[in-house]
N, C-alpha and C. Protein backbone atom coordinates (compact mmCIF):
# COMPACT_ATOMS: atom_id res chain seq x y z
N UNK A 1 63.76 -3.13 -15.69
CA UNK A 1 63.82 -3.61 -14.33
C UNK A 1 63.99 -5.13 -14.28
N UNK A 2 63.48 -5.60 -15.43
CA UNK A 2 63.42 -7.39 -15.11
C UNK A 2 64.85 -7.84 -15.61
N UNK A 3 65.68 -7.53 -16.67
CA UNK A 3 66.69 -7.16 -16.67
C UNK A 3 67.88 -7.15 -15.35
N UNK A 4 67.49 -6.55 -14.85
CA UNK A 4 68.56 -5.86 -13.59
C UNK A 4 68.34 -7.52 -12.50
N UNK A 5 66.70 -7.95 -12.35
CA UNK A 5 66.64 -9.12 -11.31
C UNK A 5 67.47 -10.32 -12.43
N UNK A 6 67.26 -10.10 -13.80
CA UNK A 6 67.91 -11.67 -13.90
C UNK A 6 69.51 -11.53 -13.92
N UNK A 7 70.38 -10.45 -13.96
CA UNK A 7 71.95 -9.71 -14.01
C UNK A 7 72.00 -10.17 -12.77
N UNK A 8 71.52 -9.65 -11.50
CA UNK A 8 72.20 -10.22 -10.35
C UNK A 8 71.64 -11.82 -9.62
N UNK A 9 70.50 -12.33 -10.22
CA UNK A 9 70.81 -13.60 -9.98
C UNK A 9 71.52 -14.54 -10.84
N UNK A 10 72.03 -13.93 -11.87
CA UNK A 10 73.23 -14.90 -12.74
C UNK A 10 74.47 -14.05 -12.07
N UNK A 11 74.55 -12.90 -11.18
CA UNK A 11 75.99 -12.68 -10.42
C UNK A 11 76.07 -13.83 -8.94
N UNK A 12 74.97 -13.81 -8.63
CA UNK A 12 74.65 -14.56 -7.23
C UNK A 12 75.35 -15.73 -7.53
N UNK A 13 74.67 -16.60 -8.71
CA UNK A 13 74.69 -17.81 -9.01
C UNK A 13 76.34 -17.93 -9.70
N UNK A 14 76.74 -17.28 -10.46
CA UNK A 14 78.45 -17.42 -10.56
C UNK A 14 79.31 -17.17 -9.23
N UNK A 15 79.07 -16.16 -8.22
CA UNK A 15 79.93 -16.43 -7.33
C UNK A 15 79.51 -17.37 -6.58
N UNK A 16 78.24 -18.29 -6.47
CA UNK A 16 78.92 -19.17 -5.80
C UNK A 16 79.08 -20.23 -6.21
N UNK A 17 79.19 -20.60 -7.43
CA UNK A 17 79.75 -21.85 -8.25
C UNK A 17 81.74 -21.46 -8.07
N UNK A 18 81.81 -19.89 -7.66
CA UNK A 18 83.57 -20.09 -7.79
C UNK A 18 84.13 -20.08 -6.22
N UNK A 19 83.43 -20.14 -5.58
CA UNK A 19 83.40 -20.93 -3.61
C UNK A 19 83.88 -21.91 -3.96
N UNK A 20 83.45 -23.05 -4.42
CA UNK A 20 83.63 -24.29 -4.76
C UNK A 20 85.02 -24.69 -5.67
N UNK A 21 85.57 -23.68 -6.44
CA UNK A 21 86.69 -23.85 -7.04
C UNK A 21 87.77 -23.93 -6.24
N UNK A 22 88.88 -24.79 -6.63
CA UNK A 22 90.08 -24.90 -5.62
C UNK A 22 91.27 -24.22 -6.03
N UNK A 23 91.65 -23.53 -4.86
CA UNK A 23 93.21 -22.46 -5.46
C UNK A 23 94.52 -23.27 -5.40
N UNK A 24 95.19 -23.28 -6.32
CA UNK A 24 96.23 -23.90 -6.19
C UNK A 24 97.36 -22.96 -5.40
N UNK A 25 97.92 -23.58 -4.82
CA UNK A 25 99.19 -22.99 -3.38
C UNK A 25 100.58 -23.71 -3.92
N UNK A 26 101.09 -22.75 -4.11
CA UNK A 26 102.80 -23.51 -3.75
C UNK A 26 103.06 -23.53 -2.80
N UNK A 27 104.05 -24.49 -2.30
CA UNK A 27 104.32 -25.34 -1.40
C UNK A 27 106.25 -25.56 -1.62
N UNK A 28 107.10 -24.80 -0.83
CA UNK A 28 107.91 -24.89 -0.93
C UNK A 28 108.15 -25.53 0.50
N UNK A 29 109.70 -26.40 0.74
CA UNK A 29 109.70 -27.27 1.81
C UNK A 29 110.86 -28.06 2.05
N UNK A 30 111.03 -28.83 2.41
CA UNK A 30 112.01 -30.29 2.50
C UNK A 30 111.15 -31.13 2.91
N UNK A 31 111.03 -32.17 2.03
CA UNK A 31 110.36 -33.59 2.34
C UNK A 31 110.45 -34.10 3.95
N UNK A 32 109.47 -34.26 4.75
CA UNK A 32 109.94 -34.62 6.39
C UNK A 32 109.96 -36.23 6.30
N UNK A 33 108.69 -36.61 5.32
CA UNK A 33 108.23 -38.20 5.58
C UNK A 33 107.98 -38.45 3.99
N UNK A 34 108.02 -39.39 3.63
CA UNK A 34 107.02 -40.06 2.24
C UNK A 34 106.67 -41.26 2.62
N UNK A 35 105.71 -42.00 1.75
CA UNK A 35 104.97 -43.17 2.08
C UNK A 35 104.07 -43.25 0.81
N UNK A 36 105.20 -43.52 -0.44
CA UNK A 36 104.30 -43.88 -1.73
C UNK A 36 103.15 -45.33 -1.54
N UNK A 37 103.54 -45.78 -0.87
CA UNK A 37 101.84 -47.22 -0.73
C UNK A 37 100.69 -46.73 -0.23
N UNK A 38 100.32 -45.27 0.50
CA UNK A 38 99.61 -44.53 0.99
C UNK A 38 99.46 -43.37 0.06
N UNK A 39 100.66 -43.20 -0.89
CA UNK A 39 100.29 -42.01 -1.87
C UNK A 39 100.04 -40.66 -1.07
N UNK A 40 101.13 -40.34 -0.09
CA UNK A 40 101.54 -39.42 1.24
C UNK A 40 103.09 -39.03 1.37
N UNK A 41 102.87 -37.81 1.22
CA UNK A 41 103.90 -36.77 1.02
C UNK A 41 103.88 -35.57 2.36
N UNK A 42 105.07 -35.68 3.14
CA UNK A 42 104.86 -34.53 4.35
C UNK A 42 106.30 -33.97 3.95
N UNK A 43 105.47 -32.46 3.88
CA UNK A 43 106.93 -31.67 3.76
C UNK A 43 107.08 -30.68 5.12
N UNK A 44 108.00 -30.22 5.34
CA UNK A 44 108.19 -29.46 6.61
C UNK A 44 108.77 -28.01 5.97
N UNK A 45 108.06 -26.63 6.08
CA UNK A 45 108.02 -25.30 5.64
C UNK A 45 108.03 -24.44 6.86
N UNK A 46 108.11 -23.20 5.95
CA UNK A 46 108.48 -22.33 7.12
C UNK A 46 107.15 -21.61 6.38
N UNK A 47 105.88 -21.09 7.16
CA UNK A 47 104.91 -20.38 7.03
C UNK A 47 104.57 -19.18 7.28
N UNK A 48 104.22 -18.77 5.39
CA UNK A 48 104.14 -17.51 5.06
C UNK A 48 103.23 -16.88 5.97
N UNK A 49 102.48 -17.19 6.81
CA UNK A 49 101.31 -16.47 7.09
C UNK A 49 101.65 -15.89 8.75
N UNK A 50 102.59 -17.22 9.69
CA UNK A 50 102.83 -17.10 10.77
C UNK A 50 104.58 -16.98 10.81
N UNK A 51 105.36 -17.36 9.86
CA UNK A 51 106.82 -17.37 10.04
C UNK A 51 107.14 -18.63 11.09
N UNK A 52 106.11 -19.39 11.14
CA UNK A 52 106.65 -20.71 12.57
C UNK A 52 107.09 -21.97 11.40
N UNK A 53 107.62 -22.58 11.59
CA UNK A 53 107.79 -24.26 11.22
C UNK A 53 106.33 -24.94 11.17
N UNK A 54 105.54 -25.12 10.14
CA UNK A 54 104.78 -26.39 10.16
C UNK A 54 104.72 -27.56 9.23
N UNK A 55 104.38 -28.49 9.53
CA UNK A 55 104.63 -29.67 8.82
C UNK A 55 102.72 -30.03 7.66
N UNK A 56 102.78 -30.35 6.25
CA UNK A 56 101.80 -29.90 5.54
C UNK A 56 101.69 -31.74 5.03
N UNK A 57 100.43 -32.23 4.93
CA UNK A 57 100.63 -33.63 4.28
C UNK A 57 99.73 -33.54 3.05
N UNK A 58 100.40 -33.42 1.73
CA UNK A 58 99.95 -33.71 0.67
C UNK A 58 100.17 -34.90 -0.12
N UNK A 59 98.64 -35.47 -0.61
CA UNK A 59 98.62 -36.39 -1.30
C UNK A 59 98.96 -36.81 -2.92
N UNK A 60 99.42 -38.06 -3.10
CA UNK A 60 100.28 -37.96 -4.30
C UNK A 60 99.45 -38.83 -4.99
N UNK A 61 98.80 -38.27 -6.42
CA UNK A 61 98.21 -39.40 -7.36
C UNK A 61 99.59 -39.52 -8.51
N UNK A 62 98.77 -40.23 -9.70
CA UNK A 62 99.60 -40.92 -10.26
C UNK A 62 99.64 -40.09 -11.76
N UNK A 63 98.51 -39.03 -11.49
CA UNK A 63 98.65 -38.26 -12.71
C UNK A 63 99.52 -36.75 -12.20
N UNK A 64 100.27 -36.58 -10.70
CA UNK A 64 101.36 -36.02 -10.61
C UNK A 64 102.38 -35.34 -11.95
N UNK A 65 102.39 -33.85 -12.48
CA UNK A 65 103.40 -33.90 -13.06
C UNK A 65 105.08 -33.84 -12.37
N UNK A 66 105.97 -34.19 -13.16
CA UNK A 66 107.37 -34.46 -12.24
C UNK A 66 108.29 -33.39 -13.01
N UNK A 67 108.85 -32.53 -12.48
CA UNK A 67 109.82 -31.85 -12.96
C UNK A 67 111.23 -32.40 -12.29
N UNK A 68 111.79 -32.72 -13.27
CA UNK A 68 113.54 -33.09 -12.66
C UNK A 68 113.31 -34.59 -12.43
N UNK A 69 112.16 -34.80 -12.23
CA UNK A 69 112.15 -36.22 -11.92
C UNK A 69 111.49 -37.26 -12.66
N UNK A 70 112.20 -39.01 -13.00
CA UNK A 70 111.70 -39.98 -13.67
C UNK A 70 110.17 -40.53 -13.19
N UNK A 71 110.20 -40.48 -11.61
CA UNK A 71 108.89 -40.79 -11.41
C UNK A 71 108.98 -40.77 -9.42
N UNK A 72 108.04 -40.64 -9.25
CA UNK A 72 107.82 -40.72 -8.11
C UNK A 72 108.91 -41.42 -6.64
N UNK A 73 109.15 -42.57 -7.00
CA UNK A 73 110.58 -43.32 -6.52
C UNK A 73 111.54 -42.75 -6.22
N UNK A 74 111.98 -41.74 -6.94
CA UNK A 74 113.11 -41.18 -6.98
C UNK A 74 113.12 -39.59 -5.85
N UNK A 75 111.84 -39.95 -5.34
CA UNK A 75 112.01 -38.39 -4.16
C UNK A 75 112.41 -39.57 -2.72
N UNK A 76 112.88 -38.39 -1.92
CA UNK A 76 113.30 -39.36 -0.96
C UNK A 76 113.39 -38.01 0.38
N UNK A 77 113.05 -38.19 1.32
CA UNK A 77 113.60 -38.05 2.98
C UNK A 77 114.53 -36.80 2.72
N UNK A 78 114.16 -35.43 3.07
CA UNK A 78 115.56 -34.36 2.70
C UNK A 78 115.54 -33.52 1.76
N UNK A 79 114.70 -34.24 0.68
CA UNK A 79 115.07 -33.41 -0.53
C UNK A 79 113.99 -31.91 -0.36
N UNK A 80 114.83 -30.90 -1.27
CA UNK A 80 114.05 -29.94 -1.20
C UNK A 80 113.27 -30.07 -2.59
N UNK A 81 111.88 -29.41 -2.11
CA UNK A 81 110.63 -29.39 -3.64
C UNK A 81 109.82 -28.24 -3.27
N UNK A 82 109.33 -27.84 -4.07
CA UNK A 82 108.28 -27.22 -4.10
C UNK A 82 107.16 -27.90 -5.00
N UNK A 83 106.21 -27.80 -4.20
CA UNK A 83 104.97 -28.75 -4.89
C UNK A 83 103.52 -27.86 -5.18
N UNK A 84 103.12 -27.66 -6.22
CA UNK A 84 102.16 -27.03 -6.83
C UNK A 84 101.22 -28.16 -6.41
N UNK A 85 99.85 -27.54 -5.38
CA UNK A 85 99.20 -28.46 -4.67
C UNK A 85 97.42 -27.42 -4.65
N UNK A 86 96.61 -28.07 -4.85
CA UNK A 86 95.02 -27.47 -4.74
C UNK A 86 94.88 -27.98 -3.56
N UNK A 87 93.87 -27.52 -3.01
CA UNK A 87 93.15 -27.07 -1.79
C UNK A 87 92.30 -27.72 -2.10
N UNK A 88 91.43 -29.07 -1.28
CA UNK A 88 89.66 -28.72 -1.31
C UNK A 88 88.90 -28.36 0.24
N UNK A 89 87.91 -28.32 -0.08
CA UNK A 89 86.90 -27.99 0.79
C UNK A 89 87.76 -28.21 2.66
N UNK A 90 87.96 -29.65 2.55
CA UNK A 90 88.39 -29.97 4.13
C UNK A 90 89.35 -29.81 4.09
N UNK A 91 90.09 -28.61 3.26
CA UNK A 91 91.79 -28.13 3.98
C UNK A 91 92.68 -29.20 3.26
N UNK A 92 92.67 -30.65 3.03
CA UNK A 92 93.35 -31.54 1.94
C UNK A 92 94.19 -30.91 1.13
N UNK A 93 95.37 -30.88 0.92
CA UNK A 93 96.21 -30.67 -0.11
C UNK A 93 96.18 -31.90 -1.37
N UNK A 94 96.38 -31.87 -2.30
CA UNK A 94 96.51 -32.48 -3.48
C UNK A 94 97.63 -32.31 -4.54
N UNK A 95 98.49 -32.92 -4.33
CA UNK A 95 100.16 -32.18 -5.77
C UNK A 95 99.20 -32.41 -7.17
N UNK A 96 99.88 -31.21 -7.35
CA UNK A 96 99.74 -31.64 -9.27
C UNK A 96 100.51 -31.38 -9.63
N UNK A 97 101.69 -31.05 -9.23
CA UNK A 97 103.20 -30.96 -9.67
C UNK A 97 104.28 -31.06 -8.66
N UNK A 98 105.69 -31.63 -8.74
CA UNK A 98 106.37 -31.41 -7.45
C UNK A 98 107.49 -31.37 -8.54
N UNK A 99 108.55 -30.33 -8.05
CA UNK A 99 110.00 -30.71 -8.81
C UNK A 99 110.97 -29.85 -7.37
N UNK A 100 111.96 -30.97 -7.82
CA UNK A 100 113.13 -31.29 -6.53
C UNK A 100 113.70 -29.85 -6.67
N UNK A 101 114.59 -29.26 -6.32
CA UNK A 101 115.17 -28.28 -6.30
C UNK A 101 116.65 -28.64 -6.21
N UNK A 102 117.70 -28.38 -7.21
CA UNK A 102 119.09 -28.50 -7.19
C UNK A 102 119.77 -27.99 -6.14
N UNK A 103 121.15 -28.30 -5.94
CA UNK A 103 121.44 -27.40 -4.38
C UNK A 103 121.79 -26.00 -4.81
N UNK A 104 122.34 -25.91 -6.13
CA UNK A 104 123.16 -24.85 -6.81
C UNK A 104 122.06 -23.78 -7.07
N UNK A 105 120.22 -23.84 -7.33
CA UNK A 105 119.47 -23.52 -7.74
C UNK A 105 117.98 -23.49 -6.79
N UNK A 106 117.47 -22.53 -7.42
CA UNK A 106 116.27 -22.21 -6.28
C UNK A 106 114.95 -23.23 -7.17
N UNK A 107 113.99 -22.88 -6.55
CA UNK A 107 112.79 -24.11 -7.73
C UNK A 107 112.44 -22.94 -8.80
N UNK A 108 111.63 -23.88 -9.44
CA UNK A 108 111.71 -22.83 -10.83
C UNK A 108 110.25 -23.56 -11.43
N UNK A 109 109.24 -24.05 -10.53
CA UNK A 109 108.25 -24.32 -10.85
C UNK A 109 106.90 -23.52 -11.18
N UNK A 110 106.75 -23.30 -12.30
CA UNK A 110 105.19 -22.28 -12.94
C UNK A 110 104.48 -22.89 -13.47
């Protein structure tokens, strides 16, 4: 029996240490705005959940990985990306990856 109480307070206690974990979301889009001195990225998508147009503002650090791209500078106003972005707590997006998308080619980010 004592057994069984310490099994479900080490189940209690793991699910809610994984509440706190952040899911990473792709983020497919066309860039609406950037503003690298703010480290601010707005892309404009079409949403999976409602099918409406909304506009998403994820933040850009500097440990960003870049697919297709030399560095940050080189995104601009238009372009299409999909950006591999975590979630925290207050809804915040965060990139940890963004790569541009060719016109000839769909993204190809995993």
């Amino acid at each position: 029996m004592r057994n069984y109480k310490l099994i479900i307070v080490m189940l209690i206690l793991g699910l809610t240490l994984l509440q706190g974990t952040a899911m990473a979301e792709m983020i497919q889009g066309t860039i609406a705005s950037l503003d690298l001195a703010a480290s601010m990225l707005t892309i404009t998508r079409i949403s999976p959940s409602t099918g409406a147009e909304e506009s998403l503002e994820v933040a850009l650090s500097p440990e960003v990985t870049l697919k297709g791209l030399g560095s940050l500078e080189e995104l601009k106003t238009g372009d299409e990306v999909t950006v591999e972005a975590s979630q925290d707590e207050s809804g915040k997006f965060q990139a940890t990856a963004i790569e541009v998308s060719k016109p000839s080619e769909g993204p190809k980010l995993r």
